[in-house]
C-alpha atoms as a PDB file:
ATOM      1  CA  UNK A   1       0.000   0.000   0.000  1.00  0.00           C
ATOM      2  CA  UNK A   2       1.341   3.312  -0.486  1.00  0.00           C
ATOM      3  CA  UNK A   3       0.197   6.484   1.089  1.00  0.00           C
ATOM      4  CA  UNK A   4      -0.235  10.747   0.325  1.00  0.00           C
ATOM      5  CA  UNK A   5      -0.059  12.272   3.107  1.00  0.00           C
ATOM      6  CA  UNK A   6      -0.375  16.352   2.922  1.00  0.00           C
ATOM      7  CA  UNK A   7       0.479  18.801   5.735  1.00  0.00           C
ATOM      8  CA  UNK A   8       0.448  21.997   6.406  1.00  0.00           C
ATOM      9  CA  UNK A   9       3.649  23.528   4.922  1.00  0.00           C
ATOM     10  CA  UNK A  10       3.915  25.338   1.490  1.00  0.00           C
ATOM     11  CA  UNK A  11       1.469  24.116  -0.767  1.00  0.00           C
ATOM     12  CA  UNK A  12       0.774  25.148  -4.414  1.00  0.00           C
ATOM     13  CA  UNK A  13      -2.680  24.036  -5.160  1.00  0.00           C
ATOM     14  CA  UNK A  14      -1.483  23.103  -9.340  1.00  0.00           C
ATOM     15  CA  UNK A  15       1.501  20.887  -8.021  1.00  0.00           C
ATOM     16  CA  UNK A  16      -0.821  18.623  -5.666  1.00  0.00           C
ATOM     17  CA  UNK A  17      -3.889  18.325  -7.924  1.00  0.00           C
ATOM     18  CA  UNK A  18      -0.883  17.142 -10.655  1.00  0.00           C
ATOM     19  CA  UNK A  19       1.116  14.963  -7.887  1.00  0.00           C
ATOM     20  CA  UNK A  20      -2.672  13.518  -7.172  1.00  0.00           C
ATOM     21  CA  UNK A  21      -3.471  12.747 -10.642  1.00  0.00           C
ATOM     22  CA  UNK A  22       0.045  11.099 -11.040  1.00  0.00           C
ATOM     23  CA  UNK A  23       0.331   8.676  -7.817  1.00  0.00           C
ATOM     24  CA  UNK A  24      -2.527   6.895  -7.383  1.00  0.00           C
ATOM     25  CA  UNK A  25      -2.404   6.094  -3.568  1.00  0.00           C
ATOM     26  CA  UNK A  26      -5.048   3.864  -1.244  1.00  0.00           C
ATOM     27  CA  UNK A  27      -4.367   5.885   1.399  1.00  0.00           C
ATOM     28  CA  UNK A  28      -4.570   9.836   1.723  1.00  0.00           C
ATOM     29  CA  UNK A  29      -3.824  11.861   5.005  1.00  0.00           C
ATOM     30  CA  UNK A  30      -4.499  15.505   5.361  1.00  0.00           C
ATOM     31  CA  UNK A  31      -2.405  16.802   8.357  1.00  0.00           C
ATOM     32  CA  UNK A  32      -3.921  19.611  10.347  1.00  0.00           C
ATOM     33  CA  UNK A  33      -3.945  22.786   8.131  1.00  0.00           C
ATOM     34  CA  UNK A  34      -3.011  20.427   5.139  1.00  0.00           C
ATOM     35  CA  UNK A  35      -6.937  20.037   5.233  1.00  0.00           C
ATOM     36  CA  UNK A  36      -7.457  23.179   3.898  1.00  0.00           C
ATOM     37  CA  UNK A  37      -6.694  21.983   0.309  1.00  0.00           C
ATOM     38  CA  UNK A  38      -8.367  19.075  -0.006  1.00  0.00           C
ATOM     39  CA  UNK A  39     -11.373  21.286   1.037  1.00  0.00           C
ATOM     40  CA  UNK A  40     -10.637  24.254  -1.509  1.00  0.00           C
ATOM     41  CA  UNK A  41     -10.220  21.855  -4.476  1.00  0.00           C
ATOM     42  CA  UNK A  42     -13.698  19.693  -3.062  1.00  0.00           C
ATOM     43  CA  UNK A  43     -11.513  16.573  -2.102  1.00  0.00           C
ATOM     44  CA  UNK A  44     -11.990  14.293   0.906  1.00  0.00           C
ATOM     45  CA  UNK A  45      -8.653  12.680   2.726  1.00  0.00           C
ATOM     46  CA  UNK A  46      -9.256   9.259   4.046  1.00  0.00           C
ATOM     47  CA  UNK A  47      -7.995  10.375   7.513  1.00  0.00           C
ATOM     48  CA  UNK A  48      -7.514  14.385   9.293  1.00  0.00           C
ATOM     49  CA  UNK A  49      -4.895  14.054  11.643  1.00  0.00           C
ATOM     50  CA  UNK A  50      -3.793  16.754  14.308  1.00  0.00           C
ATOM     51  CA  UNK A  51      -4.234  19.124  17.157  1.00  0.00           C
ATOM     52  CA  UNK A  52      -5.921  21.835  14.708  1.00  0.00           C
ATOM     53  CA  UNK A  53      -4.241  24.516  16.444  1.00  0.00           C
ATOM     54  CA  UNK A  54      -3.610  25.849  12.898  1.00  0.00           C
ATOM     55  CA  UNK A  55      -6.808  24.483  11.249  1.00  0.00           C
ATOM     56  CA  UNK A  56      -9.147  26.693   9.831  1.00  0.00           C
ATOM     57  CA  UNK A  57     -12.824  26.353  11.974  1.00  0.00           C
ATOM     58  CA  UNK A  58     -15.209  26.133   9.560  1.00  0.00           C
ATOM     59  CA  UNK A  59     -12.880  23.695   7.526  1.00  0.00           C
ATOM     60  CA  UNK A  60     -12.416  21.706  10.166  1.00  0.00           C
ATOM     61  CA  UNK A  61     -16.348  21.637  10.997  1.00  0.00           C
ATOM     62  CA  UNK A  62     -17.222  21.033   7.895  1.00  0.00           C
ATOM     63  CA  UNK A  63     -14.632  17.375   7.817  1.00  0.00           C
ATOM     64  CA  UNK A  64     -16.739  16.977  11.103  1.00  0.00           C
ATOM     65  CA  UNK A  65     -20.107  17.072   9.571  1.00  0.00           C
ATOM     66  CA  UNK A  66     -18.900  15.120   6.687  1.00  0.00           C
ATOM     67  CA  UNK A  67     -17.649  12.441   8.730  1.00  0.00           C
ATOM     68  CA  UNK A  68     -20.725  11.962  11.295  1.00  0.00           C
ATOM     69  CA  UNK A  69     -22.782  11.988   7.928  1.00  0.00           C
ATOM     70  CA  UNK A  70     -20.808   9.320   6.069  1.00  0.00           C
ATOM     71  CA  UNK A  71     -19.882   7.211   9.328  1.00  0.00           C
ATOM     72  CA  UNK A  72     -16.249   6.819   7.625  1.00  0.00           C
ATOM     73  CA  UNK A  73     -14.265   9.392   5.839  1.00  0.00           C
ATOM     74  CA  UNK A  74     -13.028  11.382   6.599  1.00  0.00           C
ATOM     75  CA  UNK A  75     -11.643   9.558   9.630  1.00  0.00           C
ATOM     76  CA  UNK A  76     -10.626  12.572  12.076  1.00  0.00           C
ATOM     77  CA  UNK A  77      -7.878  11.486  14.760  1.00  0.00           C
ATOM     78  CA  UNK A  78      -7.477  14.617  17.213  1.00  0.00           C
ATOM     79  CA  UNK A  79      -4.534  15.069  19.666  1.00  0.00           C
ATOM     80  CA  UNK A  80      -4.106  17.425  22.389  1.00  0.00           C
ATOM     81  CA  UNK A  81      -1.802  20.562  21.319  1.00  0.00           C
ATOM     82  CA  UNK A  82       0.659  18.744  24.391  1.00  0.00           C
ATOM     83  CA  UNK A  83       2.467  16.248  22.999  1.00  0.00           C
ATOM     84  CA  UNK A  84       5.481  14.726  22.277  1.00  0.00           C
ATOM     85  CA  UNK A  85       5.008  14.342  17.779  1.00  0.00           C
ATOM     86  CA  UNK A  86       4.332  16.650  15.843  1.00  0.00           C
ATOM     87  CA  UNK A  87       1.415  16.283  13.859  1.00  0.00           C
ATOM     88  CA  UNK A  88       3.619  15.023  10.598  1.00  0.00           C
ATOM     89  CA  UNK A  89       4.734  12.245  12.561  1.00  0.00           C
ATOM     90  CA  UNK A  90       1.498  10.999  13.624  1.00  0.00           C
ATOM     91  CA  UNK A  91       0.302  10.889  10.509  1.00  0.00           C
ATOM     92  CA  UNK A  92       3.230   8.992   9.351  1.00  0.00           C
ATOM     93  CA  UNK A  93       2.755   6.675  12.000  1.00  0.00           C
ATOM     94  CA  UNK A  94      -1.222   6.464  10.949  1.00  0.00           C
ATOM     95  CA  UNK A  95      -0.195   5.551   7.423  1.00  0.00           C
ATOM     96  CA  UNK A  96       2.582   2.871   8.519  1.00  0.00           C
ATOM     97  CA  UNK A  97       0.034   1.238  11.081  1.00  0.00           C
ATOM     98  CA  UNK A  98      -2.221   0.837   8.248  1.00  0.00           C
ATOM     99  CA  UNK A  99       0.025  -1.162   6.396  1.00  0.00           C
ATOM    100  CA  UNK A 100       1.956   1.301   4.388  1.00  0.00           C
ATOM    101  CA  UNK A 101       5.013   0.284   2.880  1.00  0.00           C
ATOM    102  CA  UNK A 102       5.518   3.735   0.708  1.00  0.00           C
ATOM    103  CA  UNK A 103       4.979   6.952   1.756  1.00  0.00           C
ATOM    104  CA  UNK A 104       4.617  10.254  -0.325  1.00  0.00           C
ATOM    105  CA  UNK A 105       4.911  13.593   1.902  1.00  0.00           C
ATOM    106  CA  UNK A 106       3.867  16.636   0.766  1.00  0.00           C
ATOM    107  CA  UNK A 107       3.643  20.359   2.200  1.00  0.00           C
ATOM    108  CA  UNK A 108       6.587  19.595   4.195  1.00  0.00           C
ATOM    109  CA  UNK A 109       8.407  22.107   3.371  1.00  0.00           C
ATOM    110  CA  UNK A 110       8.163  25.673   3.928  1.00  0.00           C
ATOM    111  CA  UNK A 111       9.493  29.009   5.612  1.00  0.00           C
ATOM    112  CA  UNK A 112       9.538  26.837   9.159  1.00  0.00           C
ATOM    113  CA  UNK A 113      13.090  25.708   8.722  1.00  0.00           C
ATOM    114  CA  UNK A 114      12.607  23.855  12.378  1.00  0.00           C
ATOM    115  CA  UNK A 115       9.329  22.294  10.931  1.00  0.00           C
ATOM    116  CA  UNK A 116      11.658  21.164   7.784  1.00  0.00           C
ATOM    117  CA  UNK A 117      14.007  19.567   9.782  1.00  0.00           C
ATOM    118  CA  UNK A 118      12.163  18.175  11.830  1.00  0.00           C
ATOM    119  CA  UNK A 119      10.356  16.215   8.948  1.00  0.00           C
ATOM    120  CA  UNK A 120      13.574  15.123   7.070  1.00  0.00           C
ATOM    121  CA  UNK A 121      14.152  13.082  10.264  1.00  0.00           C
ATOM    122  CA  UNK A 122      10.829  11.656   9.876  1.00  0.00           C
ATOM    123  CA  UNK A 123      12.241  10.474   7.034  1.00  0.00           C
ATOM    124  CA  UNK A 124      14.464   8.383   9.627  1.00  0.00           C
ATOM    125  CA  UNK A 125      11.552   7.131  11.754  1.00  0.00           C
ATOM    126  CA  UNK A 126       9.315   5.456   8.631  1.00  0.00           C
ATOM    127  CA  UNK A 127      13.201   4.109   6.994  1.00  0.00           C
ATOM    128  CA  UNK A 128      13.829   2.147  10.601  1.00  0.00           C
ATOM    129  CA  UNK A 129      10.608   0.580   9.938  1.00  0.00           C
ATOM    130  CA  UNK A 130      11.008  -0.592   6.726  1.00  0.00           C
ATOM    131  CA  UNK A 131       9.145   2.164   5.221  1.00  0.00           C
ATOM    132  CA  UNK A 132      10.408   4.336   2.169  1.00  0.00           C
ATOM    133  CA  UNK A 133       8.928   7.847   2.717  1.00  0.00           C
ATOM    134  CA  UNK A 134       9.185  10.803  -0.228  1.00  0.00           C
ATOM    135  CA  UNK A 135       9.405  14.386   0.937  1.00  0.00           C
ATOM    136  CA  UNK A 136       8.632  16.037  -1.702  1.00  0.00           C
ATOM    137  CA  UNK A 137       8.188  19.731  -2.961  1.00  0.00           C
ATOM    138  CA  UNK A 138       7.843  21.542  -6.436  1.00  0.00           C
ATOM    139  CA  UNK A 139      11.434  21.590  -6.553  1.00  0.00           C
ATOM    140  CA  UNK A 140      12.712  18.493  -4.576  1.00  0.00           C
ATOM    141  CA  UNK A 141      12.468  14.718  -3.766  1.00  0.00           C
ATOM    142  CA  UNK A 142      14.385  14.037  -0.655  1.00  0.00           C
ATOM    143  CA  UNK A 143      14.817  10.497   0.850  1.00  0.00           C
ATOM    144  CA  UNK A 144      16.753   8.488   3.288  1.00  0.00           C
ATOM    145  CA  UNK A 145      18.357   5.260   2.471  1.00  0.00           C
ATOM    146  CA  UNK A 146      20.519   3.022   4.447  1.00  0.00           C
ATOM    147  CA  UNK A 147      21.249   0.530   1.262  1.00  0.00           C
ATOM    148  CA  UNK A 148      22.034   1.287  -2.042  1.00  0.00           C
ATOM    149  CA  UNK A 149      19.470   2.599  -4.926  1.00  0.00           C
ATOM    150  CA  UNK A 150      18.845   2.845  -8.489  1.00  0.00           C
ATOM    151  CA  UNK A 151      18.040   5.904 -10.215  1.00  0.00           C
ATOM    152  CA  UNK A 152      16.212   5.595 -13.984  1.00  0.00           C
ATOM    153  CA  UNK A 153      17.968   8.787 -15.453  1.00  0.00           C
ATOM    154  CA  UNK A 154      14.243   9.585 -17.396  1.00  0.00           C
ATOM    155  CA  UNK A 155      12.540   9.046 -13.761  1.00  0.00           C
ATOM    156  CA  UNK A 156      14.804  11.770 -11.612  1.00  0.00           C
ATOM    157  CA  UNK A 157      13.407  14.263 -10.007  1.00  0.00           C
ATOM    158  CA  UNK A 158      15.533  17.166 -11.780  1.00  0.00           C
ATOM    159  CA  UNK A 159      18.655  17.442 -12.842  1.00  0.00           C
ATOM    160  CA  UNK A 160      20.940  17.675  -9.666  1.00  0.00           C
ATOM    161  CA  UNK A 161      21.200  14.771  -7.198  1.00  0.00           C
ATOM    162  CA  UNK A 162      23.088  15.842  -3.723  1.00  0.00           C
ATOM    163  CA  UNK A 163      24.383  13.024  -1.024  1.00  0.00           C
ATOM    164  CA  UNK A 164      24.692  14.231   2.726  1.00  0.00           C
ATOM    165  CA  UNK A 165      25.653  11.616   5.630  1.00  0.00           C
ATOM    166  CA  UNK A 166      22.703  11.142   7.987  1.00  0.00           C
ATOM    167  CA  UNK A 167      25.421   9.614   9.894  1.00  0.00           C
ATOM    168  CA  UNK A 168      29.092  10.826  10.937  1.00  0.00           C
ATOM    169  CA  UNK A 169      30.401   8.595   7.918  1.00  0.00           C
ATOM    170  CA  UNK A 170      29.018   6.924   5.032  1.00  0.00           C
ATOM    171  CA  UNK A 171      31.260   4.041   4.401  1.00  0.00           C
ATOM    172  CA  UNK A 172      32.398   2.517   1.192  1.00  0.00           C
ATOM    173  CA  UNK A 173      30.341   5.091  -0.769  1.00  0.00           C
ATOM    174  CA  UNK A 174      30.363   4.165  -4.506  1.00  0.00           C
ATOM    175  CA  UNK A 175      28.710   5.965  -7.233  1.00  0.00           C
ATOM    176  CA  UNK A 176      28.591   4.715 -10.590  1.00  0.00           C
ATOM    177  CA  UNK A 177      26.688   7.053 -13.860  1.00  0.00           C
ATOM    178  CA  UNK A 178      27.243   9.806 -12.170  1.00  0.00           C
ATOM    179  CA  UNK A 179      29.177  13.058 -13.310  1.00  0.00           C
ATOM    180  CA  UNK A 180      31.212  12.737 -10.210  1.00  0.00           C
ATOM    181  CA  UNK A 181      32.183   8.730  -9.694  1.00  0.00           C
ATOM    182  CA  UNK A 182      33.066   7.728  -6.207  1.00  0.00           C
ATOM    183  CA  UNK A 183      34.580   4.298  -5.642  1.00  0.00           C
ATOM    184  CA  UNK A 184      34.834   3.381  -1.885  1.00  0.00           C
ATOM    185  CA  UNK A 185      34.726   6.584  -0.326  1.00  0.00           C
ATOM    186  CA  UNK A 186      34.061   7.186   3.342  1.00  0.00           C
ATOM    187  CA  UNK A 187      31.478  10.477   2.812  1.00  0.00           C
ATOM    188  CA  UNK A 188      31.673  11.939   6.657  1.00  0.00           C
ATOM    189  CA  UNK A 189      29.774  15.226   7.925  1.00  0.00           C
ATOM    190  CA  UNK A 190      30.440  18.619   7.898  1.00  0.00           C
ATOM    191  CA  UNK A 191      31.839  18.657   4.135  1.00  0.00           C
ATOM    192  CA  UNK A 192      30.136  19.941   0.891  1.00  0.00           C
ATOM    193  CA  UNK A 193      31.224  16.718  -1.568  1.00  0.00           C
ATOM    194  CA  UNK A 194      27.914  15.478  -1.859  1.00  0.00           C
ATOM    195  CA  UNK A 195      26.517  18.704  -3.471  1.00  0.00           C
ATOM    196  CA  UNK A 196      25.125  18.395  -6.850  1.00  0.00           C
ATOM    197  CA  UNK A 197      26.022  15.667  -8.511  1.00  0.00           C
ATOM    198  CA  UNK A 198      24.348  14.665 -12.160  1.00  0.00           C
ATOM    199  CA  UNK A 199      23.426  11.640 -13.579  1.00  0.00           C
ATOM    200  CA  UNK A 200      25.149  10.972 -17.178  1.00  0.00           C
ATOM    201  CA  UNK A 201      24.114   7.002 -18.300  1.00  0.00           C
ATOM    202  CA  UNK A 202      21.153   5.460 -18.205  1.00  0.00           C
ATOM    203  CA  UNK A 203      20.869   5.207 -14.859  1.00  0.00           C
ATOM    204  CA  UNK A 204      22.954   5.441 -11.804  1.00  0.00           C
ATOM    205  CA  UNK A 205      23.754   3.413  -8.890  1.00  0.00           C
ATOM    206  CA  UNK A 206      24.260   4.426  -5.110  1.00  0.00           C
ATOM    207  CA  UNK A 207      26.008   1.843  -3.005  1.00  0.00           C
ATOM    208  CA  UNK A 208      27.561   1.912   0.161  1.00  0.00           C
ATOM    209  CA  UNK A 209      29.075  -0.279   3.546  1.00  0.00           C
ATOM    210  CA  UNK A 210      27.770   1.325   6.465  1.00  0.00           C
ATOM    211  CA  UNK A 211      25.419   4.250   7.680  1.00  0.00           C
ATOM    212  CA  UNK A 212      22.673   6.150   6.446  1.00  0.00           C
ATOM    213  CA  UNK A 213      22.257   8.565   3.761  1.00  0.00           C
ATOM    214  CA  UNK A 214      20.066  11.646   2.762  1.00  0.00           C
ATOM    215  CA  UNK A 215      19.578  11.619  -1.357  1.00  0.00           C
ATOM    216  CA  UNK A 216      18.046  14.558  -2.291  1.00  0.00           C
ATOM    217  CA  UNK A 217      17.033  15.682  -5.670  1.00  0.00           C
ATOM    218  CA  UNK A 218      16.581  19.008  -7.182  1.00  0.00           C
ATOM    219  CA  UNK A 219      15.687  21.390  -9.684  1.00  0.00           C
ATOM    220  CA  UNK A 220      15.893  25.064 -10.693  1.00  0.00           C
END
C-alpha cells in the first residue's frame, strides 16, 4: 500500500492536484492545516490528523459534519496541542500502522526551517521501519536510504542529485553514472562533496558499507 499524506507547509494548489493525478495512492492523510486543500479543491482525505491549532474552523467543521454523515471518511484522529510528535509524525505513523510500505509527503516544506528539519528526520523514523517515505516539494524529492538505490535517469526528479551523511560517515560510498564517480569513499559530515552531482548514463547506482544517507534531488 502506499500512502499521500499532505500537511500543512507550502502548498501550491497546481503541483498537488498534478502529484494527485500522477500517484494513485489507497491511502490519503491531510495533516492539520493540510486540510485546507483538499477542502478548496472539493476533495476528501481518508484520515484528518492533528491538534488543529492551525486548522481553519469552519474547515475543520465542515470534515466533522462530513464524517458523522458518512460514518467513515473522513476519519478525524485529534490530539491534544501537548504532545510529544508533531502532527507530521502521527500521521506517518497512521499511514505505517495501516500497512503502508511507501509513503509520499507533501507540504513539508516551507518558511519553518525547524518544521523542515524536523520532517527530514521523519524520514528516519518510517526508513527504521522498513518504510520508504518521499518528501517532496515543487522543486525536490528528498529520501533516506541506508542501502544502495537505483536511479532511472528519465525518472529523476531534476537534474541535480546531492548526497549528505545522515550519519558521521558513510562508508564505502560508490557511485557509478554519475558526473562525479566515487569508488569506496568514506562520505563523513560537515563537508560539501555530496553537493550536486548529475546523472550521465542510463541510470545510476548508489552503493555503500555502512550508515545512512540523505539523497536529495533538485531542480531550478
Amino acid at each position: 500500500m502506499e500512502a499521500l499524506i499532505v500537511s500543512g507547509g507550502h502548498l501550491e494548489d497546481a503541483f498537488l492536484l498534478s502529484y494527485l493525478q500522477n500517484h494513485k495512492c489507497d491511502l490519503v492523510i491531510a495533516v492539520d492545516s493540510g486540510m485546507n486543500f483538499f477542502y478548496r479543491t472539493g476533495q476528501t482525505p481518508d484520515y484528518i490528523v492533528g491538534d488543529f491549532d492551525s486548522a481553519a474552523p469552519d474547515v475543520l467543521q465542515s470534515f466533522t459534519v462530513q464524517s458523522q454523515i458518512n460514518k467513515k471518511k473522513p476519519v478525524i484522529l485529534q490530539f491534544q496541542p501537548e504532545k510529544d510528535e508533531t502532527d507530521t509524525e502521527l500521521a506517518i505513523r497512521t499511514a505505517i500502522e495501516q500497512g503502508c510500505s511507501r509513503i509520499h509527503l507533501l507540504g513539508a516544506t516551507g518558511s519553518r526551517m525547524d518544521h523542515v528539519m524536523g520532517n527530514i528526520h521523519l524520514l528516519g523514523m518510517a526508513m527504521k521501519q522498513g518504510v520508504e517515505c518521499l518528501m517532496t516539494d515543487e522543486h525536490n524529492r528528498i529520501r533516506m536510504i541506508q542501502k544502495g538505490i537505483v536511479i532511472q535517469r528519465k525518472e529523476q526528479y531534476g537534474d541535480y542529485i546531492s548526497l549528505f551523511p545522515f550519519t558521521p560517515q558513510v562508508k564505502g560510498l560508490t557511485l557509478t553514472g554519475f558526473k562525479y564517480p566515487l569508488d569506496g569513499y568514506s562520505l563523513e559530515c560537515y563537508h560539501s562533496l555530496g553537493v550536486s552531482n548529475e546523472i550521465t548514463g542510463e541510470q545510476a547506482e548508489i552503493s555503500f558499507e555502512e550508515g545512512v544517507l540523505l539523497v536529495m534531488e533538485s531542480k531550478d
